[in-house]
C-alpha atoms as a PDB file:
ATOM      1  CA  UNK A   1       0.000   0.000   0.000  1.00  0.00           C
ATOM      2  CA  UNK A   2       3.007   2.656   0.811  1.00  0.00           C
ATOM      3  CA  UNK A   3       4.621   1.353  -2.504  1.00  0.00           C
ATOM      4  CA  UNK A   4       1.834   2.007  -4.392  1.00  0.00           C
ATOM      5  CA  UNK A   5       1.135   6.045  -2.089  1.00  0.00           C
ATOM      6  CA  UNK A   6       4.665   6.732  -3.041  1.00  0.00           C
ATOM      7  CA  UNK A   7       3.888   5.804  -6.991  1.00  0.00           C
ATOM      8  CA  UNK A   8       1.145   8.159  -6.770  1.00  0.00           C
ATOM      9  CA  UNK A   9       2.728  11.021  -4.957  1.00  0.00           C
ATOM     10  CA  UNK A  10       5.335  10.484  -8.160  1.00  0.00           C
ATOM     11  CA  UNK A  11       2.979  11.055 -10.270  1.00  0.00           C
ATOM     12  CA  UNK A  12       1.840  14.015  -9.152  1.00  0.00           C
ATOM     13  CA  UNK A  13       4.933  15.500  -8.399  1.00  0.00           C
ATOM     14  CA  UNK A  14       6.042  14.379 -12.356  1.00  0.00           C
ATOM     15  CA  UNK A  15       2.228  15.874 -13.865  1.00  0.00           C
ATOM     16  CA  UNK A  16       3.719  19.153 -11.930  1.00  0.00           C
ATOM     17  CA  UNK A  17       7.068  19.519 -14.035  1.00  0.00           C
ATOM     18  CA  UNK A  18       5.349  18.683 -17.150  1.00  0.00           C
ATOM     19  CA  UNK A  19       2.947  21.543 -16.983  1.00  0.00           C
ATOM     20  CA  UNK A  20       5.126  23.930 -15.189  1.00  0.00           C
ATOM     21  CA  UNK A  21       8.499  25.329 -17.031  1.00  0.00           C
ATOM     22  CA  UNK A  22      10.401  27.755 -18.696  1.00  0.00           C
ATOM     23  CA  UNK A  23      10.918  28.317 -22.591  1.00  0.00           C
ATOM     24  CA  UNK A  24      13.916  30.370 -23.856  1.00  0.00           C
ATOM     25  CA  UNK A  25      15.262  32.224 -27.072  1.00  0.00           C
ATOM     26  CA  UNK A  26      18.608  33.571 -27.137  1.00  0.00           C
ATOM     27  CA  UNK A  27      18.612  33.880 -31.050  1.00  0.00           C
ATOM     28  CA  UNK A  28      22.222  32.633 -30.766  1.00  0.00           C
ATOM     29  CA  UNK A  29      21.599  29.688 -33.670  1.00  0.00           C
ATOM     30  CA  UNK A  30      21.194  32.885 -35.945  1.00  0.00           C
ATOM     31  CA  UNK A  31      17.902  31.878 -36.801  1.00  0.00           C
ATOM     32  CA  UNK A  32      14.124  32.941 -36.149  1.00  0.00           C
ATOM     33  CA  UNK A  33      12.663  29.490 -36.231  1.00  0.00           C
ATOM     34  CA  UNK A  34       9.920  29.168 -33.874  1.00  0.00           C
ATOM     35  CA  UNK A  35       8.162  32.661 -34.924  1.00  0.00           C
ATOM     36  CA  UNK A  36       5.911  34.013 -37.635  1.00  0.00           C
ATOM     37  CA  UNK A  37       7.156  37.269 -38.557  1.00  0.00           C
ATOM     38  CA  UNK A  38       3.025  39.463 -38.974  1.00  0.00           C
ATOM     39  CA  UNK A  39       4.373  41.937 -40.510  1.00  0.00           C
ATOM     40  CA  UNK A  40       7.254  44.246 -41.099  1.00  0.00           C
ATOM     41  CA  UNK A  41      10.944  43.283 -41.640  1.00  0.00           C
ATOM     42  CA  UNK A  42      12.444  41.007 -39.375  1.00  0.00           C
ATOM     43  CA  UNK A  43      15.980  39.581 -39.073  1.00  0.00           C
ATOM     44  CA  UNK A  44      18.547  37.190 -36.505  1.00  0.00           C
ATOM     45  CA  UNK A  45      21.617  39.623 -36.503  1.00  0.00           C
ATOM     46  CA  UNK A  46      24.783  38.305 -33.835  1.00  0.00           C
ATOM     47  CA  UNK A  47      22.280  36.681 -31.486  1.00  0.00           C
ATOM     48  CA  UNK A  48      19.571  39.252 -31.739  1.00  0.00           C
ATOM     49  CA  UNK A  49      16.065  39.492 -33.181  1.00  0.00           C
ATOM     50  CA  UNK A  50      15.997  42.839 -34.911  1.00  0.00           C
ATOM     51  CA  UNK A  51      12.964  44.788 -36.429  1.00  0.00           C
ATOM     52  CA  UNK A  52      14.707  46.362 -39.455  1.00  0.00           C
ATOM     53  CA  UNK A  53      12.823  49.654 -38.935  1.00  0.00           C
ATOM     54  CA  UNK A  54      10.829  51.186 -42.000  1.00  0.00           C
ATOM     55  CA  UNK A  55       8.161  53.889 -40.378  1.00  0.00           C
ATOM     56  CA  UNK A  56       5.095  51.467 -40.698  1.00  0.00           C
ATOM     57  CA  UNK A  57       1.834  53.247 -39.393  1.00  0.00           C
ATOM     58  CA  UNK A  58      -0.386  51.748 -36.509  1.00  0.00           C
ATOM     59  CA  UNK A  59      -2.273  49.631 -38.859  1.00  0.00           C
ATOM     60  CA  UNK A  60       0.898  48.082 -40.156  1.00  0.00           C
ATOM     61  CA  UNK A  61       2.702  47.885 -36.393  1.00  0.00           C
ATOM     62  CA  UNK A  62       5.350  45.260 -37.017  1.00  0.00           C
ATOM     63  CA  UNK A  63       5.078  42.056 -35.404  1.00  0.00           C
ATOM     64  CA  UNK A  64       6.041  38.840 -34.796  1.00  0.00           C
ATOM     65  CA  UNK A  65       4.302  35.533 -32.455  1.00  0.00           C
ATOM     66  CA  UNK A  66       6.294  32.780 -31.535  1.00  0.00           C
ATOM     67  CA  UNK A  67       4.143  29.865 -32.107  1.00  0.00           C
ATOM     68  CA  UNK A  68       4.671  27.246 -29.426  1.00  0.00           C
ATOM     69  CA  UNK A  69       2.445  24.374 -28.757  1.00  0.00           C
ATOM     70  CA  UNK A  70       1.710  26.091 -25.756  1.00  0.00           C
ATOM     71  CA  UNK A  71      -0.489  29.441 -24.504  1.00  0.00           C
ATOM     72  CA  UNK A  72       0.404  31.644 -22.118  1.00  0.00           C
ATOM     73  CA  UNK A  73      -1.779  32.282 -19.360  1.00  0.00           C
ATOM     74  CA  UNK A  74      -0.306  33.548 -16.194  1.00  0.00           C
ATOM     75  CA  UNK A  75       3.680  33.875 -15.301  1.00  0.00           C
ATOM     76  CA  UNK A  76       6.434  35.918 -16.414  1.00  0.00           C
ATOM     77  CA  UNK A  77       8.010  37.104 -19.640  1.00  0.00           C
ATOM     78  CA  UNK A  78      11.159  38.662 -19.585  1.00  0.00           C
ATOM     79  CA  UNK A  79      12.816  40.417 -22.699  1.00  0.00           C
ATOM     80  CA  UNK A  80      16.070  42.801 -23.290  1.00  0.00           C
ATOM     81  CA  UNK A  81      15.365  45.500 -25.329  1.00  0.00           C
ATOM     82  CA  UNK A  82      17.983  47.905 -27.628  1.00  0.00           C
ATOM     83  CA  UNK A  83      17.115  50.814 -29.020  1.00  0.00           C
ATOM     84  CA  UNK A  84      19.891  51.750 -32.893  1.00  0.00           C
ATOM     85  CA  UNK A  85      22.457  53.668 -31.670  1.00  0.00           C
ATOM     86  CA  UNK A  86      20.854  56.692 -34.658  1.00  0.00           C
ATOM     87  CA  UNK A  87      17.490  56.384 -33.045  1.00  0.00           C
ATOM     88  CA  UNK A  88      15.767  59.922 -31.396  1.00  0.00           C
ATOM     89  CA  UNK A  89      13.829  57.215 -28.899  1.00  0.00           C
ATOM     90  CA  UNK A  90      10.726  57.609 -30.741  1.00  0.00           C
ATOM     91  CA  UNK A  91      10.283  54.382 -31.325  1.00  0.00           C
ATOM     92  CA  UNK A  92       8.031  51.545 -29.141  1.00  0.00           C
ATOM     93  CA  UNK A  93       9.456  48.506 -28.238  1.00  0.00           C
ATOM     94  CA  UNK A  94       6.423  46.254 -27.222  1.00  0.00           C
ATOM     95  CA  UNK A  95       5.976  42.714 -25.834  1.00  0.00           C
ATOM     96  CA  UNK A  96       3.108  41.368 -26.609  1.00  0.00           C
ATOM     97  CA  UNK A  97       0.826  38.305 -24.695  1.00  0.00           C
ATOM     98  CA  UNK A  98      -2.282  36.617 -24.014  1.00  0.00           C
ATOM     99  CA  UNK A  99      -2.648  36.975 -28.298  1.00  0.00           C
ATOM    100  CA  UNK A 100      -5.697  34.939 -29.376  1.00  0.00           C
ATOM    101  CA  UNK A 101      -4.590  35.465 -32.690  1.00  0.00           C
ATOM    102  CA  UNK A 102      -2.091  37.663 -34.741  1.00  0.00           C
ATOM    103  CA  UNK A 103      -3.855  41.200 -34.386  1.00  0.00           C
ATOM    104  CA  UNK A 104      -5.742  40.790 -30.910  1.00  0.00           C
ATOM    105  CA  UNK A 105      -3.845  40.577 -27.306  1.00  0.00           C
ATOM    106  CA  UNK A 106      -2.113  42.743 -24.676  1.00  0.00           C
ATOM    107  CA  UNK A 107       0.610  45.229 -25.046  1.00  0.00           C
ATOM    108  CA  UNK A 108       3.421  46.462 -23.016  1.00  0.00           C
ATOM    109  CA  UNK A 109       5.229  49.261 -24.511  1.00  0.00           C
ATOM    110  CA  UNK A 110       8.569  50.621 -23.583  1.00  0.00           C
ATOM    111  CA  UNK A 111       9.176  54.619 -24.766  1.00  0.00           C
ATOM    112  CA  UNK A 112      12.134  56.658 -23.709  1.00  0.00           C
ATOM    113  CA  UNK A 113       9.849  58.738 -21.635  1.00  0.00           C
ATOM    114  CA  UNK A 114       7.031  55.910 -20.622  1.00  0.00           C
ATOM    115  CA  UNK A 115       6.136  52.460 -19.984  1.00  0.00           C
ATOM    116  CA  UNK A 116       2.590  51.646 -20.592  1.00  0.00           C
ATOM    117  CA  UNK A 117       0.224  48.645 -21.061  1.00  0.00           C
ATOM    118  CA  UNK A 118      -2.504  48.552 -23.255  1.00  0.00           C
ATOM    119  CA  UNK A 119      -4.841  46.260 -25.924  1.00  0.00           C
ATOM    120  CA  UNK A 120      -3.743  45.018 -29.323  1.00  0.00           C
ATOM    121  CA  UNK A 121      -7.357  44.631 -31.279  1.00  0.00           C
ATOM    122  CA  UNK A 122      -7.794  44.359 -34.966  1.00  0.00           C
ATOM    123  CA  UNK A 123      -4.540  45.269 -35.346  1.00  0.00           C
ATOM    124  CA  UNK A 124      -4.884  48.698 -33.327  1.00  0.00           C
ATOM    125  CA  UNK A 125      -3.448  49.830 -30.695  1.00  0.00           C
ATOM    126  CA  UNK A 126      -5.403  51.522 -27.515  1.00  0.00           C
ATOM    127  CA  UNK A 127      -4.239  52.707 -24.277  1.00  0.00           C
ATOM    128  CA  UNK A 128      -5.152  51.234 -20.669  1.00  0.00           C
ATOM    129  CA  UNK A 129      -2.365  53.154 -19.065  1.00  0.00           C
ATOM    130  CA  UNK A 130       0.827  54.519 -18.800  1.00  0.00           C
ATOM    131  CA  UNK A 131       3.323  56.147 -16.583  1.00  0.00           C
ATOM    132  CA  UNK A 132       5.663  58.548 -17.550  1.00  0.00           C
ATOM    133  CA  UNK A 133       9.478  56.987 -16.779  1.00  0.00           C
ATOM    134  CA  UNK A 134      12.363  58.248 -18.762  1.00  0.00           C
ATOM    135  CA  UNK A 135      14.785  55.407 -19.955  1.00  0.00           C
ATOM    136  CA  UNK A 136      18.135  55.747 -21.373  1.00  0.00           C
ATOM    137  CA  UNK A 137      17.937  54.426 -24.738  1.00  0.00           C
ATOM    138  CA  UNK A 138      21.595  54.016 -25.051  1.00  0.00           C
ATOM    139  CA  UNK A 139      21.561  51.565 -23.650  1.00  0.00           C
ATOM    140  CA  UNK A 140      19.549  47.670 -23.408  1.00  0.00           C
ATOM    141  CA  UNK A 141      17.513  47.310 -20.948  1.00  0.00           C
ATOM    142  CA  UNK A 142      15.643  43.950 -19.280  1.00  0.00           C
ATOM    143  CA  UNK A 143      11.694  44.482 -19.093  1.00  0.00           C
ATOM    144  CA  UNK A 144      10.236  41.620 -17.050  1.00  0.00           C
ATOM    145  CA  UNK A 145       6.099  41.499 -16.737  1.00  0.00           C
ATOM    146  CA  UNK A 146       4.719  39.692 -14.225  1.00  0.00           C
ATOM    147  CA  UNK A 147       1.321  38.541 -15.434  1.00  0.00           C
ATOM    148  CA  UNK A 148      -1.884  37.000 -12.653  1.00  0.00           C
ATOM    149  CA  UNK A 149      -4.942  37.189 -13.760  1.00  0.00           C
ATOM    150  CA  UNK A 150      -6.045  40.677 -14.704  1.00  0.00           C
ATOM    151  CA  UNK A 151      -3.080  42.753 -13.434  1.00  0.00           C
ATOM    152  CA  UNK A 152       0.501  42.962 -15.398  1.00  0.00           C
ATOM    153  CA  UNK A 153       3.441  44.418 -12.788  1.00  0.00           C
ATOM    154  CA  UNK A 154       6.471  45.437 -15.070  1.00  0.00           C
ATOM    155  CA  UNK A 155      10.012  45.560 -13.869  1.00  0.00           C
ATOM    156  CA  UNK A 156      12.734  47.947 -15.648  1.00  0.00           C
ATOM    157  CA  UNK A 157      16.313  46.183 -14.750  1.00  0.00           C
ATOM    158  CA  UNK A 158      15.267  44.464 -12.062  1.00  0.00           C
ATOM    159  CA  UNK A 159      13.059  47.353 -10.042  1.00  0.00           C
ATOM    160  CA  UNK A 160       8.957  47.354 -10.460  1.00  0.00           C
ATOM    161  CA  UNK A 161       7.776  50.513 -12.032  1.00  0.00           C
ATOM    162  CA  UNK A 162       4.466  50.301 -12.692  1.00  0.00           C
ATOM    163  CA  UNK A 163       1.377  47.800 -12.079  1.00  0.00           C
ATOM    164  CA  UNK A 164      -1.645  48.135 -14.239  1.00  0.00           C
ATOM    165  CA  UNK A 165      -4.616  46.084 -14.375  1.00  0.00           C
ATOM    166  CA  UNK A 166      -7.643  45.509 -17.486  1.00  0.00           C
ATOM    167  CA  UNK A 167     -11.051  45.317 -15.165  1.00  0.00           C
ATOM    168  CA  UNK A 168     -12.334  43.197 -18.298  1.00  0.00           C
ATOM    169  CA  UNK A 169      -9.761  41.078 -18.728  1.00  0.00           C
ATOM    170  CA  UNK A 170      -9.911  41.078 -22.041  1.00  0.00           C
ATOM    171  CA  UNK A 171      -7.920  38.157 -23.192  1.00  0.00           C
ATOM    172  CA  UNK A 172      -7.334  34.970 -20.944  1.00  0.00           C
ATOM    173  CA  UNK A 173      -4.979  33.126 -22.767  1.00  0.00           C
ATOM    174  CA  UNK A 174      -2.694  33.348 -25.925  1.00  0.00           C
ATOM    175  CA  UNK A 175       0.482  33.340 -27.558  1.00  0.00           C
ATOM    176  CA  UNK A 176       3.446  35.872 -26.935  1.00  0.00           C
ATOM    177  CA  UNK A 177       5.005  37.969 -29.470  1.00  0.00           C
ATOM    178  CA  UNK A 178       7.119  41.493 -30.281  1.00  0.00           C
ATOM    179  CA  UNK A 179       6.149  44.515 -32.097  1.00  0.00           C
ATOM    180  CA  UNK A 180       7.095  48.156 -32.495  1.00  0.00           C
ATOM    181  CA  UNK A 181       5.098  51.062 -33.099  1.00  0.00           C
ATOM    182  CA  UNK A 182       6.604  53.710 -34.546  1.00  0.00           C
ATOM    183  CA  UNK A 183       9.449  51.742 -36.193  1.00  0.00           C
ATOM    184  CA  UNK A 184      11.479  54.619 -37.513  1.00  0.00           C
ATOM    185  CA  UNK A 185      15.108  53.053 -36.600  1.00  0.00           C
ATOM    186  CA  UNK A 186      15.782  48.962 -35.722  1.00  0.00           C
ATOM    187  CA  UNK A 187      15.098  47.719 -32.115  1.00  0.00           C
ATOM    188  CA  UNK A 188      17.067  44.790 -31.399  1.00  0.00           C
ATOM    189  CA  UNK A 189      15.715  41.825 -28.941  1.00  0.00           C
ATOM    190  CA  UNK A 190      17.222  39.208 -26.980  1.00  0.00           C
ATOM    191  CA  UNK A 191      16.685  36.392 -24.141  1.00  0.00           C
ATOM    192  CA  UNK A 192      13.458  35.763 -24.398  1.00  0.00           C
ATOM    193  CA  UNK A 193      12.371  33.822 -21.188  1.00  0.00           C
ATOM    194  CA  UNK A 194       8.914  33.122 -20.628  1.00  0.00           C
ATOM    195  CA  UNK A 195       7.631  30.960 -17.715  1.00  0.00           C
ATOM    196  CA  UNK A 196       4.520  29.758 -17.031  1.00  0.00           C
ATOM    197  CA  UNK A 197       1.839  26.885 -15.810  1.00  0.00           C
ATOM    198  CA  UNK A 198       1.784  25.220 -19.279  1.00  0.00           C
ATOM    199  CA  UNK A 199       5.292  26.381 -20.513  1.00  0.00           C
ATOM    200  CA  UNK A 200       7.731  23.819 -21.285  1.00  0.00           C
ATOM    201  CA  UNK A 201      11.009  24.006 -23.757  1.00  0.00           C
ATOM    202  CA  UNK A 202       9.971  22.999 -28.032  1.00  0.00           C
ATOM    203  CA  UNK A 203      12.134  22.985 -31.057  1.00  0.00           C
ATOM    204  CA  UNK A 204      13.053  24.755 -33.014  1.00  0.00           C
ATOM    205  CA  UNK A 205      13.837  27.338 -30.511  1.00  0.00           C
ATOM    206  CA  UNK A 206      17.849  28.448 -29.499  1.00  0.00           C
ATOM    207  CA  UNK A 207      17.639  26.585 -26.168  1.00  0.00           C
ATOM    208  CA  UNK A 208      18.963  23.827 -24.394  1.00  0.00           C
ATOM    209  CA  UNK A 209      17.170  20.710 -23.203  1.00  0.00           C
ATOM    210  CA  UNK A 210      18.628  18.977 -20.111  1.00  0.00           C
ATOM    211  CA  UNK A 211      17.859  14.913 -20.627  1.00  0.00           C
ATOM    212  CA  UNK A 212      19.046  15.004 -17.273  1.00  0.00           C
ATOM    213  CA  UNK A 213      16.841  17.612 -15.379  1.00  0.00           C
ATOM    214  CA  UNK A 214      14.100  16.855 -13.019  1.00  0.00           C
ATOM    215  CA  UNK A 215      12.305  15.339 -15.263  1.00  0.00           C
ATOM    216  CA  UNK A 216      14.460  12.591 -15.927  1.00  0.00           C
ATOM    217  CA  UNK A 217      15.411  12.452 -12.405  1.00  0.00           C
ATOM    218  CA  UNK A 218      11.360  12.014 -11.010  1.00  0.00           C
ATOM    219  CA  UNK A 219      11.246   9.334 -13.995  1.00  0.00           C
ATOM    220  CA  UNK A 220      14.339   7.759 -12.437  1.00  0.00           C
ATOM    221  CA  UNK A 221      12.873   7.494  -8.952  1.00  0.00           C
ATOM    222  CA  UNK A 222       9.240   5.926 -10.341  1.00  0.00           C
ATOM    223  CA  UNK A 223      11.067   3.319 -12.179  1.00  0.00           C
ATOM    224  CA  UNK A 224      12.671   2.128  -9.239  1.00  0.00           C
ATOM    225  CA  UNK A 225       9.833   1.761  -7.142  1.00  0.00           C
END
């Protein structure tokens, strides 16, 4: 009877780390496999995903999905953001998430004078809030949202700076993506890392698979009971 408690407990614990986990683009196999560039001009360049630029209006925002087997729900989704050395930081660096398809999700901007959050719908852009917090474009920078339910908290470089919230919630669940509004000079991405309840690691995504993570090891232990 304990042999067979302990199997179950197992079980559980392995049905835990299979809908639980972490996926990952570094960009560093110099390739975009994985996403489905929307719109605009998109290109791997020395392990970054760059938007080429072009000065596409809010209809044609570019963007690009990744398109896991997965949806995001609630968790975390951390980016680094670079704004071209020539840009004048008009530009607007977004993450997007909770996409139910390619023109209708949420929105986190990043301008050199803001951060804001708002929704993505038919392809158009509108505002649910933003604070005014100057950036220094010269630099990247790591934007990390933390997503429950209806409220997004963002963090610039570790440190929270704003927490927003959509009363309607809007969208529940949906795929994650990139865009820029206002895409007058390239913005360059990198490290993609997005966790969450039914997140796990797929190909053909720049990341490493460890045979010999929990996983395995939880697999290990059932075997031997």
């Amino acid at each position: 009877m304990g042999k067979i408690l302990t199997s179950c407990c197992c079980l559980l614990l392995l049905s835990s780390f299979v809908y639980a986990g972490e996926c990952k683009d570094d960009f560093e196999d110099g390739n975009a496999a994985g996403w489905t560039e929307v719109s605009g001009d998109w290109e791997v360049q020395e392990g970054d995903y760059v938007q080429l630029g072009g000065g596409m209006n809010v209809m044609g925002v570019p963007r690009t999905i990744i398109q896991s087997p997965w949806e995001f729900s609630d968790g975390t989704i951390e980016v680094t953001i670079a704004f071209d050395k020539r840009s004048d930081g008009t530009e607007l660096p977004t993450i997007l998430y909770r996409m139910i398809d390619d023109d209708n999700g949420y929105a986190f901007r990043v301008g050199s004078d803001t951060l804001e959050m708002g929704r993505f719908q038919n392809g158009q852009y509108s505002n649910i809030r933003g604070d005014a917090f100057p950036i220094d474009i010269g630099k990247p920078c790591r934007i990390k949202l933390e997503i429950q339910g209806m409220f997004t908290k963002a963090y610039y470089n570790d440190v929270v700076k704003i927490r927003v919230g959509d009363l309607e919630e809007t969208f529940k669940k949906g795929k994650v993506g990139l865009a820029v509004f206002d895409a007058n000079r390239p913005i360059y991405f990198d490290d993609v890392i997005i966790n969450g309840a039914e997140v796990f690691p797929f190909p053909p995504l720049s990341q490493k698979v460890d045979p010999g993570g929990k996983l395995a090891s939880v697999w290990g232990e059932i075997k031997t009971l």
